[in-house]
N, C-alpha and C. Protein backbone atom coordinates (compact mmCIF):
# COMPACT_ATOMS: atom_id res chain seq x y z
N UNK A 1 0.82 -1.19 0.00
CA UNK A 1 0.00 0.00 0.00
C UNK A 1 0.87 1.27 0.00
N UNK A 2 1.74 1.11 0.98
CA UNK A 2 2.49 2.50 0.82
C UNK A 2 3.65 2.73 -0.21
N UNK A 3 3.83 1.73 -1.31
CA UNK A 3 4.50 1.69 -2.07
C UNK A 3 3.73 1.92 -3.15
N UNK A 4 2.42 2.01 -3.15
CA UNK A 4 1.58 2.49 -4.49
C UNK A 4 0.90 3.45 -3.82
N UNK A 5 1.41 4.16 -2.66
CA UNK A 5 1.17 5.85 -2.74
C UNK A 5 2.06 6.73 -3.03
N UNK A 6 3.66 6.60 -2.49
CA UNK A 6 4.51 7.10 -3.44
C UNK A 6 4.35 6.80 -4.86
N UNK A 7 4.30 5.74 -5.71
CA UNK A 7 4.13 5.77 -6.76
C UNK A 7 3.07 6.99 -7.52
N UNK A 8 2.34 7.31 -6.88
CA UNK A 8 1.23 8.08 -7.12
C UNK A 8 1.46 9.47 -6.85
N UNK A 9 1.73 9.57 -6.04
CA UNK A 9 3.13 11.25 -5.11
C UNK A 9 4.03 11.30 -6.62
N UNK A 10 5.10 10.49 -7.23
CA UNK A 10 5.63 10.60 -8.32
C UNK A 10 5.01 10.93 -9.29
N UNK A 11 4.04 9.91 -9.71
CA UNK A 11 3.10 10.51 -10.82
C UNK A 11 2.84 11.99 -10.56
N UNK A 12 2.05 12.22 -10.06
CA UNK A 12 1.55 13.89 -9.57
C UNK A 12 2.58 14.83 -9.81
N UNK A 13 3.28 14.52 -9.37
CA UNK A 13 4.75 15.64 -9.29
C UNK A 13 5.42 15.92 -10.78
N UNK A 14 5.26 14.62 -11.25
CA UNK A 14 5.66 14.22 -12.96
C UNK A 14 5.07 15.02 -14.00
N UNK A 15 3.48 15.05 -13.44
CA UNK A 15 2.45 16.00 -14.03
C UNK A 15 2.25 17.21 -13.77
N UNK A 16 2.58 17.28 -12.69
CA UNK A 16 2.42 19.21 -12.06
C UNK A 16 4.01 19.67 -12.82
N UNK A 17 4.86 18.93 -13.01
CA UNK A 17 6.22 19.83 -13.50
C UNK A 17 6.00 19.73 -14.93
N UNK A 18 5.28 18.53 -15.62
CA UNK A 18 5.32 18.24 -17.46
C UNK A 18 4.09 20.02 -18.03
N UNK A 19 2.93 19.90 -16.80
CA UNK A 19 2.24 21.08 -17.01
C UNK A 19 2.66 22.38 -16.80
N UNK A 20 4.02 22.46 -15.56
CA UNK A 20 4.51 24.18 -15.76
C UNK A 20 5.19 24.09 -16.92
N UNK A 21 6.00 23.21 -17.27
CA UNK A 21 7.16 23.32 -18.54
C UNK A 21 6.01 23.61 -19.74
N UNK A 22 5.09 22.68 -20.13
CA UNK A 22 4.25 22.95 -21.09
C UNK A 22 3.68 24.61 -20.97
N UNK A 23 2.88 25.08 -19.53
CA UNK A 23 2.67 26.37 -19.85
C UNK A 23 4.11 27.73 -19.83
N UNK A 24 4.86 26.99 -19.72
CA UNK A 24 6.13 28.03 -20.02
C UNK A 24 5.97 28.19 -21.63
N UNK A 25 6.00 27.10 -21.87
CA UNK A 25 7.04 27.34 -23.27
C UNK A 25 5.56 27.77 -24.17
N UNK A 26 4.83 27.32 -23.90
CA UNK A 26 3.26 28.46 -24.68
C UNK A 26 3.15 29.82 -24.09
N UNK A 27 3.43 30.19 -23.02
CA UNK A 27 3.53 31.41 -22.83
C UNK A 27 4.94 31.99 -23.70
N UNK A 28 5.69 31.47 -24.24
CA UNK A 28 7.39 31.52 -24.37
C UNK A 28 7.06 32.02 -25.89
N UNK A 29 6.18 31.23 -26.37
CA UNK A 29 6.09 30.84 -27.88
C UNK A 29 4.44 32.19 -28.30
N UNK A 30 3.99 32.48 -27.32
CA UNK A 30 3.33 33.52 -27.08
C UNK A 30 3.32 34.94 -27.35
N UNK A 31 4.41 35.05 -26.27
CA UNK A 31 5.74 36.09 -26.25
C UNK A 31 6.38 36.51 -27.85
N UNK A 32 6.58 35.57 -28.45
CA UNK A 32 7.29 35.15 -29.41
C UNK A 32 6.25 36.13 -31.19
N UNK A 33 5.39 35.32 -31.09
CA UNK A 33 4.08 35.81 -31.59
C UNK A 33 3.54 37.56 -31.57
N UNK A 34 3.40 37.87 -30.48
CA UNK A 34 3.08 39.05 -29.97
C UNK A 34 4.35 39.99 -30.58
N UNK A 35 5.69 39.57 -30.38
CA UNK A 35 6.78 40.21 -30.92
C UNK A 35 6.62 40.54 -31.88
N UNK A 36 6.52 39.40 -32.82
CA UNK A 36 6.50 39.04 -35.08
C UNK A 36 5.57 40.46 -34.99
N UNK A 37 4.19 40.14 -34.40
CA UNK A 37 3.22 40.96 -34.66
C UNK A 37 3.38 42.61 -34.73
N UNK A 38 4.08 42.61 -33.69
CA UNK A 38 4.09 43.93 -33.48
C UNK A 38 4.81 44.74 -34.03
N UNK A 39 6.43 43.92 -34.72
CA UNK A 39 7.00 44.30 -36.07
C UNK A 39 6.12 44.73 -37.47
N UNK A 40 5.61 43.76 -37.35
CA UNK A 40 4.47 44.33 -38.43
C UNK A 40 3.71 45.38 -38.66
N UNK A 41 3.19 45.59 -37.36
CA UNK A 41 2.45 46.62 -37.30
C UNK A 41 2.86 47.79 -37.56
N UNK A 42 4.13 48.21 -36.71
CA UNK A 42 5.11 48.97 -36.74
C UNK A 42 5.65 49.05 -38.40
N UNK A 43 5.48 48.23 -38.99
CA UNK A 43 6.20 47.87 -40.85
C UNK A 43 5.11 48.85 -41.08
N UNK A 44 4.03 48.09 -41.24
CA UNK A 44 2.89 48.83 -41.65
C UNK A 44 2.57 50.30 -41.52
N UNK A 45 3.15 50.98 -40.13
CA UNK A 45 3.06 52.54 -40.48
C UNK A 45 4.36 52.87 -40.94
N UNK A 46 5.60 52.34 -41.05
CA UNK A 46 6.25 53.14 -41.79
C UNK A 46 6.19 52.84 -43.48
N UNK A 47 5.22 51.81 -43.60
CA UNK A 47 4.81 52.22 -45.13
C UNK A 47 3.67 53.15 -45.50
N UNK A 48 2.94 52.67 -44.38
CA UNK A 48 1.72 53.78 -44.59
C UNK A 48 2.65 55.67 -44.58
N UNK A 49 3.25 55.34 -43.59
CA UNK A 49 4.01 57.18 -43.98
C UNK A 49 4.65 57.49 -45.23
N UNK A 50 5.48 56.45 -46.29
CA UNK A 50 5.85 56.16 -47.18
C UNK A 50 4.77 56.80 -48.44
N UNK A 51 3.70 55.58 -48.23
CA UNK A 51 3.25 55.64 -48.78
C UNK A 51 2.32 57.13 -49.43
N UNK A 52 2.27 58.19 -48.17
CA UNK A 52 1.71 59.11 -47.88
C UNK A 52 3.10 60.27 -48.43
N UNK A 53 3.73 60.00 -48.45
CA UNK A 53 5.35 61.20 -48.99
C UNK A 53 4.87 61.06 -50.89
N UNK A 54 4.88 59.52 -50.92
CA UNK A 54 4.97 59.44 -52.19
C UNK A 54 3.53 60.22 -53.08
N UNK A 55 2.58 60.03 -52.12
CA UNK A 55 1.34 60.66 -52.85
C UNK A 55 1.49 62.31 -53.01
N UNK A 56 2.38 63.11 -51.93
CA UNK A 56 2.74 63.73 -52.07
C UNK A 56 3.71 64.49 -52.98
N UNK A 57 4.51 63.72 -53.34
CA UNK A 57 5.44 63.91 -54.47
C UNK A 57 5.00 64.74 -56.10
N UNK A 58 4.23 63.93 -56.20
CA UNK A 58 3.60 64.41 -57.88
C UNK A 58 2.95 65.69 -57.70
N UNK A 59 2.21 66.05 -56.73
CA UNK A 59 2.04 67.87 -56.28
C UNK A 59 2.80 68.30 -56.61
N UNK A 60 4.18 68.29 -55.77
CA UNK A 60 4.80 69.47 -55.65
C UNK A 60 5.95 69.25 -56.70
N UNK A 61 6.19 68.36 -57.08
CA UNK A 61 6.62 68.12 -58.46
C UNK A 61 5.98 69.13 -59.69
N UNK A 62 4.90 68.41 -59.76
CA UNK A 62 3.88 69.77 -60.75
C UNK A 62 4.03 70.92 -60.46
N UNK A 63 4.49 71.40 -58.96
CA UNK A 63 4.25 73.53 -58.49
C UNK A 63 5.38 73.48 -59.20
N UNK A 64 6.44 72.77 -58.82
CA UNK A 64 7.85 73.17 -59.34
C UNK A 64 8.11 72.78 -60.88
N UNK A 65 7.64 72.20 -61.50
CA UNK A 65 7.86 72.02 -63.24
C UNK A 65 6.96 73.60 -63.69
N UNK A 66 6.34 73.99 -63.32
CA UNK A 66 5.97 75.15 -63.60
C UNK A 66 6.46 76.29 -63.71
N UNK A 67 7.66 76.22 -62.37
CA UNK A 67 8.70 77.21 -62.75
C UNK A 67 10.32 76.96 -63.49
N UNK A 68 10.47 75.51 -63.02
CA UNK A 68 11.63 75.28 -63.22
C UNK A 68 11.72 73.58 -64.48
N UNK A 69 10.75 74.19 -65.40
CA UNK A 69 10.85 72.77 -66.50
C UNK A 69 12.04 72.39 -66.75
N UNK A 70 13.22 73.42 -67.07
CA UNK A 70 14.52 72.88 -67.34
C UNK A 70 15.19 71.56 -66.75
N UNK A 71 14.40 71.55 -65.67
CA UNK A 71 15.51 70.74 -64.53
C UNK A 71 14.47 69.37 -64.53
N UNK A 72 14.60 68.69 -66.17
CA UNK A 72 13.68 67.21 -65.78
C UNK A 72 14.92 66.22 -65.66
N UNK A 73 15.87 66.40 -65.41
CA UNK A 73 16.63 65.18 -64.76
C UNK A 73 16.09 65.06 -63.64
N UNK A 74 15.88 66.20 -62.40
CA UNK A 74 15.59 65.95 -61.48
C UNK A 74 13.89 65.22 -61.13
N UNK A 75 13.08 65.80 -61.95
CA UNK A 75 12.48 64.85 -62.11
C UNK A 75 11.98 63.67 -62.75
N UNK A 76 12.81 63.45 -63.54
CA UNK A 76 12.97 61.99 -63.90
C UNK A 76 13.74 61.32 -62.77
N UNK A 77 14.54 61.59 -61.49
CA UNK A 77 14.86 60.95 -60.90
C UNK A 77 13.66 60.60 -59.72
N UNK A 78 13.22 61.35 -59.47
CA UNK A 78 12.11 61.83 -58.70
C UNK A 78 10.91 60.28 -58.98
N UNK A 79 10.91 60.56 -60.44
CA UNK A 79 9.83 59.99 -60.84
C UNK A 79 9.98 58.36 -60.71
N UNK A 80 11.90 57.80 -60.96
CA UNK A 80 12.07 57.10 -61.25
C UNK A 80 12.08 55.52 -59.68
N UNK A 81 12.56 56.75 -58.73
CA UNK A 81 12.83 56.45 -56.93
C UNK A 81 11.33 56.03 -56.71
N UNK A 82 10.66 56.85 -56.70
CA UNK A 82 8.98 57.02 -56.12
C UNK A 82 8.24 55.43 -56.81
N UNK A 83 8.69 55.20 -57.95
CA UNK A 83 8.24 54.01 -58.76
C UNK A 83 8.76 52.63 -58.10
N UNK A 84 10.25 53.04 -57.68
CA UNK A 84 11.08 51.71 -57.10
C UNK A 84 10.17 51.61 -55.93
N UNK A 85 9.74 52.81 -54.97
CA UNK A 85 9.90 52.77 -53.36
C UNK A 85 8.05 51.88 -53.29
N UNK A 86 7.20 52.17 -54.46
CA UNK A 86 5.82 52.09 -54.36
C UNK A 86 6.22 50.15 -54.70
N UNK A 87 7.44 49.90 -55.47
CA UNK A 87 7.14 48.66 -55.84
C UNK A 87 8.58 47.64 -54.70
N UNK A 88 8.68 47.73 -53.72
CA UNK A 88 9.28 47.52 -53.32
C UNK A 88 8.64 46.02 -52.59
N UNK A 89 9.31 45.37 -52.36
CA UNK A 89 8.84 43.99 -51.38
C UNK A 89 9.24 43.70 -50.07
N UNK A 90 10.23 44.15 -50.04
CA UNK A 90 11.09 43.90 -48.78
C UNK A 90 11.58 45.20 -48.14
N UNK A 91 12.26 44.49 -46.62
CA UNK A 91 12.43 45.93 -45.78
C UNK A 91 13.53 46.36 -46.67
N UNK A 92 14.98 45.44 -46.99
CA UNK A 92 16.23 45.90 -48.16
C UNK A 92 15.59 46.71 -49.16
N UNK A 93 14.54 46.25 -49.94
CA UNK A 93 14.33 47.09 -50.97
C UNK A 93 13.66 48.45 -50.64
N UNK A 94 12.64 48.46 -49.47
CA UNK A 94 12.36 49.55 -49.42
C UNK A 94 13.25 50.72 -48.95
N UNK A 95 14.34 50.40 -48.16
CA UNK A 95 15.26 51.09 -47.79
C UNK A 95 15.65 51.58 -48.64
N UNK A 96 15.99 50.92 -49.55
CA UNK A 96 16.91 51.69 -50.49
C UNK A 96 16.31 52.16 -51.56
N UNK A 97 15.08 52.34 -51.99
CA UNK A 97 14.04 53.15 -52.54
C UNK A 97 14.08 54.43 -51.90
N UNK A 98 14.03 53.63 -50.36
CA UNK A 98 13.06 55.49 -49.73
C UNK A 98 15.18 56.08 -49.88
N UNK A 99 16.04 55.56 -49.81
CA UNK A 99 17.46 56.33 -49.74
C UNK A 99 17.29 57.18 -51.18
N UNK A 100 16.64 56.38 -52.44
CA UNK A 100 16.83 56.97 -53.77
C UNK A 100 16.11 57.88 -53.84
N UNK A 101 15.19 58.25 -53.16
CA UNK A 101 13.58 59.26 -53.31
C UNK A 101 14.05 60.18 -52.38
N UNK A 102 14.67 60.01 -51.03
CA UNK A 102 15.09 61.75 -50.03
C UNK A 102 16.27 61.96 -51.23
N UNK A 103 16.96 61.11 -51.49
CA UNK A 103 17.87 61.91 -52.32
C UNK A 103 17.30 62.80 -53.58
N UNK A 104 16.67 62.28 -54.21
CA UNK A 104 16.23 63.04 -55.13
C UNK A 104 15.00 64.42 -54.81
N UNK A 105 14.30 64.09 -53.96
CA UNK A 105 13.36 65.34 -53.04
C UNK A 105 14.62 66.18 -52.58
N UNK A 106 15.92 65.70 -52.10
CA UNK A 106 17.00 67.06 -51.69
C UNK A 106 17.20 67.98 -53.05
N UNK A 107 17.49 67.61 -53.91
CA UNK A 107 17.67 68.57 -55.35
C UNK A 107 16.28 68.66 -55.66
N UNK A 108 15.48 68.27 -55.17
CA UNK A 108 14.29 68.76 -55.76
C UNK A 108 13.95 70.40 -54.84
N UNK A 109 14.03 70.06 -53.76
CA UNK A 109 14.04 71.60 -52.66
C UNK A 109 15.22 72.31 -52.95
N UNK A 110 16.56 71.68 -53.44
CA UNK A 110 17.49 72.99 -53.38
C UNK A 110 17.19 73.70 -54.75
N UNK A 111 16.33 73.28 -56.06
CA UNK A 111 15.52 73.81 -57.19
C UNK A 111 15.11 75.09 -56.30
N UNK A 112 14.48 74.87 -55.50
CA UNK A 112 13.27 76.05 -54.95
C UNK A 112 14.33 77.43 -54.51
N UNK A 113 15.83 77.18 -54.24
CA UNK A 113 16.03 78.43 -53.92
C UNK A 113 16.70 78.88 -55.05
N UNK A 114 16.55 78.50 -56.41
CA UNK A 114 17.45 79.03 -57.22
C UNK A 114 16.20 79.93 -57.73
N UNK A 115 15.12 79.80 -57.27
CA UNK A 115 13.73 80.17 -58.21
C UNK A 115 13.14 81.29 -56.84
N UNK A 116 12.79 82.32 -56.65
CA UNK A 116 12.49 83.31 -55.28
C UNK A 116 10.73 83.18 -55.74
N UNK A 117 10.33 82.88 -56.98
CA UNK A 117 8.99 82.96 -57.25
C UNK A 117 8.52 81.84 -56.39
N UNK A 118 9.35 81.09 -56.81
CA UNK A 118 8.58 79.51 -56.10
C UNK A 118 8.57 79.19 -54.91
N UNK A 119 9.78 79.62 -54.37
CA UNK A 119 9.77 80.06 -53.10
C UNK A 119 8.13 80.32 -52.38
N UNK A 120 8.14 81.41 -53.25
CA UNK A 120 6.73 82.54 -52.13
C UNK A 120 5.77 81.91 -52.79
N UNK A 121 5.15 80.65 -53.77
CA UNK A 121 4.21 80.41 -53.82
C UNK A 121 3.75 79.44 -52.82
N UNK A 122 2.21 79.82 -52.48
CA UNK A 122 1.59 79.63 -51.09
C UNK A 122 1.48 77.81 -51.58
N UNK A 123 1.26 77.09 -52.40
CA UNK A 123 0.69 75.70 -53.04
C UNK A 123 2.29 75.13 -52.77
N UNK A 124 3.75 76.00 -53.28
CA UNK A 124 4.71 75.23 -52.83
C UNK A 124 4.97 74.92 -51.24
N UNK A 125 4.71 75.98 -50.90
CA UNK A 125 5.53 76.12 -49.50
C UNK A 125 4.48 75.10 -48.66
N UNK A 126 3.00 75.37 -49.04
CA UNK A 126 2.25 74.27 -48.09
C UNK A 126 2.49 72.91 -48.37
N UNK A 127 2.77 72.58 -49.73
CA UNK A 127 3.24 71.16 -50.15
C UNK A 127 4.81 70.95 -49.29
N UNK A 128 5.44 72.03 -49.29
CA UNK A 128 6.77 71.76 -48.48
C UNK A 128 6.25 71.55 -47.20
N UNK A 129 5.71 72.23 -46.65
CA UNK A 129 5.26 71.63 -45.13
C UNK A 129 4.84 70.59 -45.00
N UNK A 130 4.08 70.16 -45.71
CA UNK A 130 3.27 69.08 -45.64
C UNK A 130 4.42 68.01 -45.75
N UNK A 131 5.33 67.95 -46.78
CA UNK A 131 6.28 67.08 -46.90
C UNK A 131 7.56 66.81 -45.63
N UNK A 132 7.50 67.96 -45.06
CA UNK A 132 8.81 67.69 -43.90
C UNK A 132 7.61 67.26 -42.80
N UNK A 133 6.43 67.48 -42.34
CA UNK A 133 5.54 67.28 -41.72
C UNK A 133 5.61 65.00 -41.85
N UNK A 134 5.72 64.63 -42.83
CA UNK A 134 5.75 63.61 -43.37
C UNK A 134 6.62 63.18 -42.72
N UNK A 135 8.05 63.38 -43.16
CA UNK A 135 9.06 63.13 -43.06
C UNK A 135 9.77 62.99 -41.61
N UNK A 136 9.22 63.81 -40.90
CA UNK A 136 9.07 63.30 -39.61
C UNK A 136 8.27 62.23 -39.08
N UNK A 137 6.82 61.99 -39.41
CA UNK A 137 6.12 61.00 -39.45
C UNK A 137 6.94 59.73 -40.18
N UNK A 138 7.70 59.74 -40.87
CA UNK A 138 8.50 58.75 -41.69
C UNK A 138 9.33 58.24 -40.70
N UNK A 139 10.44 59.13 -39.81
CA UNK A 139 11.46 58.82 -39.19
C UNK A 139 10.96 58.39 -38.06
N UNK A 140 10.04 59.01 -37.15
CA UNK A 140 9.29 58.14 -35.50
C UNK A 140 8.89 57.00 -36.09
N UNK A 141 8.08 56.59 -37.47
CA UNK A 141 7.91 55.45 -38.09
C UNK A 141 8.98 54.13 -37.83
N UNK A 142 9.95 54.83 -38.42
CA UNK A 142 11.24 53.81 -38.64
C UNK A 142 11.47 53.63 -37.21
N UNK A 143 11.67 54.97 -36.33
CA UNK A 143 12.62 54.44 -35.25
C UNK A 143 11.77 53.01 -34.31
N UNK A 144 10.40 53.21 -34.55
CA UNK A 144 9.67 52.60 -33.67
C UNK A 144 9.75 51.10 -34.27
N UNK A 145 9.52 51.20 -35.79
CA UNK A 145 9.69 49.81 -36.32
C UNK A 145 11.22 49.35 -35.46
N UNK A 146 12.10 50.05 -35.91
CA UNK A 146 13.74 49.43 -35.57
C UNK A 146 14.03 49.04 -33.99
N UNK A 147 12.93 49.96 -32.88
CA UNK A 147 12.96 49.68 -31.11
C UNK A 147 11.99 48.15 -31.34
N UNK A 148 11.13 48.04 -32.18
CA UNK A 148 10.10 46.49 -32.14
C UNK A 148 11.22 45.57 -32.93
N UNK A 149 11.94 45.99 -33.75
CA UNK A 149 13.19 44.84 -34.28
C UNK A 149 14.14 44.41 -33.19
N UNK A 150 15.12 45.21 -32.90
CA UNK A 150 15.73 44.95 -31.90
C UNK A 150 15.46 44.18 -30.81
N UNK A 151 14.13 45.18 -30.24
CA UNK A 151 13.41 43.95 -29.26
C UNK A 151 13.59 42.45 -29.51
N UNK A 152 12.37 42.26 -30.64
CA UNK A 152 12.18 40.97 -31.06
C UNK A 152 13.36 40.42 -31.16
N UNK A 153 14.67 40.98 -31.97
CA UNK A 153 15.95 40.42 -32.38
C UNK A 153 17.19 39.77 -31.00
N UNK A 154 16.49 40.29 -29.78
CA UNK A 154 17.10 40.30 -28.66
C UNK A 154 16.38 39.01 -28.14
N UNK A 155 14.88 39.20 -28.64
CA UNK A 155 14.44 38.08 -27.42
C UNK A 155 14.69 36.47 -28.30
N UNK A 156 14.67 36.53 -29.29
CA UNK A 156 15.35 35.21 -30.10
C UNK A 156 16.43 34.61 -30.24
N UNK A 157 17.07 35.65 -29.77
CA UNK A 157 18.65 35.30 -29.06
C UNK A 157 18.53 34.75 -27.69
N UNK A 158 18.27 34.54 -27.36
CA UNK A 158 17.93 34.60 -25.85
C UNK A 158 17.77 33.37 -25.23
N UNK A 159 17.96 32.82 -24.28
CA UNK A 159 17.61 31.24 -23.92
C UNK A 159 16.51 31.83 -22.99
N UNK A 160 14.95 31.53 -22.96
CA UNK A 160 14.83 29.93 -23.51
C UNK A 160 13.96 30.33 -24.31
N UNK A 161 13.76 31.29 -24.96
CA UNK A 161 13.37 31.96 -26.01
C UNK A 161 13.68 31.62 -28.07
N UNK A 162 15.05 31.03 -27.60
CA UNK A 162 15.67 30.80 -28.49
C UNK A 162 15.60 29.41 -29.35
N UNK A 163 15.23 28.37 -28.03
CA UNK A 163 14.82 27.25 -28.50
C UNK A 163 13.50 27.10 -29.41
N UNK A 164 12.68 28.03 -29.19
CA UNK A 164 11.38 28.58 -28.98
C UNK A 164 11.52 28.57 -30.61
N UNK A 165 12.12 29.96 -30.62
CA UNK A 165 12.12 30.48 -31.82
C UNK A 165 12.95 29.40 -33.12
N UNK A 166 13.52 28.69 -32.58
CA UNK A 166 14.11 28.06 -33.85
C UNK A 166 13.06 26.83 -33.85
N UNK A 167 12.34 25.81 -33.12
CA UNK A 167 11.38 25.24 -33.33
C UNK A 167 10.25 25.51 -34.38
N UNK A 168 10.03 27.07 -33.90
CA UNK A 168 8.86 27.36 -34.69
C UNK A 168 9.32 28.18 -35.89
N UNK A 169 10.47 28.34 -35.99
CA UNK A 169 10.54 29.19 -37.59
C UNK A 169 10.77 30.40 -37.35
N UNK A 170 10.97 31.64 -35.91
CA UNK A 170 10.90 32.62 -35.34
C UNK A 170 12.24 33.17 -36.37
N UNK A 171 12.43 33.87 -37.42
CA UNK A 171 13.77 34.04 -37.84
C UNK A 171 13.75 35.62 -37.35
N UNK A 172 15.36 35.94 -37.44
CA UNK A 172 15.67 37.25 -37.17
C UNK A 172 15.35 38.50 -38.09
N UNK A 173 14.92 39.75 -37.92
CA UNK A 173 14.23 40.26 -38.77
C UNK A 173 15.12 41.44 -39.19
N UNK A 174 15.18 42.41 -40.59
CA UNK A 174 16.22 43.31 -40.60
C UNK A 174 15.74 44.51 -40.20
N UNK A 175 16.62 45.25 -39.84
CA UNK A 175 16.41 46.79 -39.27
C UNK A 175 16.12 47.53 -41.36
N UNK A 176 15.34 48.66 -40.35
CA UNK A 176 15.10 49.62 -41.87
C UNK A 176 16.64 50.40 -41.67
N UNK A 177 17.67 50.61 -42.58
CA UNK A 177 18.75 51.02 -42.32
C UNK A 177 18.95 52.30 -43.41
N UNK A 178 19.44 53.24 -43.03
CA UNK A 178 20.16 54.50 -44.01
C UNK A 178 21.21 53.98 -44.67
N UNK A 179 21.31 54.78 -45.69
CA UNK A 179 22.64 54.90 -46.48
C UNK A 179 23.92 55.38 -45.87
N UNK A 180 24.96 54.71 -46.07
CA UNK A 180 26.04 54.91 -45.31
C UNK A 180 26.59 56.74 -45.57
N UNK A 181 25.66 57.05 -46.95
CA UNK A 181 25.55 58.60 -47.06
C UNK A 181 25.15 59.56 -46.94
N UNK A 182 23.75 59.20 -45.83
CA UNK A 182 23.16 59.69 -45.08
C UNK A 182 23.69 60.70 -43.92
N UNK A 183 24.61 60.07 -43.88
CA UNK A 183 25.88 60.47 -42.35
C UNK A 183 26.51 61.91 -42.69
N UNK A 184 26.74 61.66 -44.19
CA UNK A 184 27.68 63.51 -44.66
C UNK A 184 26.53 64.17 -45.04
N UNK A 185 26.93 65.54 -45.26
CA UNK A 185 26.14 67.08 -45.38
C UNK A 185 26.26 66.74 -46.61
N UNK A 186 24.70 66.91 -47.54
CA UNK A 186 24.45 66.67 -48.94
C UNK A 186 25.40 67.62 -49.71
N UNK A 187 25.63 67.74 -50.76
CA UNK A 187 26.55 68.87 -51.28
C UNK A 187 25.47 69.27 -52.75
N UNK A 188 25.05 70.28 -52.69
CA UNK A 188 23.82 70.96 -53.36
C UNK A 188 24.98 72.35 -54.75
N UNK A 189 24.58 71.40 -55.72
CA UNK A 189 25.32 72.56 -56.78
C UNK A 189 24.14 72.72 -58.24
N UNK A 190 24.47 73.98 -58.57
CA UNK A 190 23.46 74.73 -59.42
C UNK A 190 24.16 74.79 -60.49
């Protein structure tokens, strides 16, 4: 008799520890989930801000071909970035879309001071607001996507997180990254 109540004390104990380990690693794999997600979400407004620069673009493109038609390299570059950044698939590609499109929006604004008309028109300057208005919305975008990367990128590293994540497919995700030419002062010539 008292050898098939320990037996039973074991069992129990066998089961109360197989059920915390089981609700660990679903809470673990949980965790895990909630992370992916929230990258996404975070993806999702910095395309939605993206997406919102680019609609912007062809405006103030048009105020400025009005004064300054000469200068369609610049917008053919303009035209050409905005096309890559709308067809982009990935975080790599979009990066380096949205790098080809501020670059080309910088000669597109240093146009505006060679021109004093365009300057003072009320349709440019509100399209310019509207665009650095963006552009800030662009960058809290990114930074927030890149604080939900990191995160996530930290907790998949991580024991016992890590087991977690390679079971289920959890892969590491890339940061939205600048151009290594981002770093120097543009150099603007007329």
């Amino acid at each position: 008799m008292q050898r098939s109540k320990t037996g039973w004390i074991i069992f129990g104990i066998v089961i109360i520890v197989l059920l915390f380990i089981m609700f660990s690693l679903a809470g673990k794999y949980n965790t895990l989930v909630t992370a992916n997600e929230n990258i996404n979400g975070k993806w999702s407004q910095v395309e939605n801000n993206l997406q919102r620069r680019a609609d912007l673009i062809p405006n103030l493109v048009e105020t400025v071909k009005g004064y300054a038609a000469q200068e369609k390299e610049v917008f053919t570059a303009i035209a050409d970035a905005r096309s890559k950044l709308l067809g982009a698939n990935n975080v790599a590609e979009t990066s380096q879309a949205n790098n080809e499109l501020s670059s080309a929006l910088g000669r597109l604004l240093a146009i505006s001071e060679a021109y004093p008309t365009l300057k003072s028109d009320q349709n440019f300057r509100a399209l310019q607001d509207e665009l650095a208005g963006t552009e800030n919305r662009i960058a809290v975008a990114r930074k927030d996507y890149n604080d939900a990367v990191q995160s996530y990128n930290t907790m998949i590293k991580t024991f016992p997180a890590r087991l977690m994540a390679s079971i289920f497919g959890f892969a590491q995700k890339d940061y939205f990254q600048a151009e290594e030419s981002a770093t120097g002062v543009p150099k603007v010539q007329f």
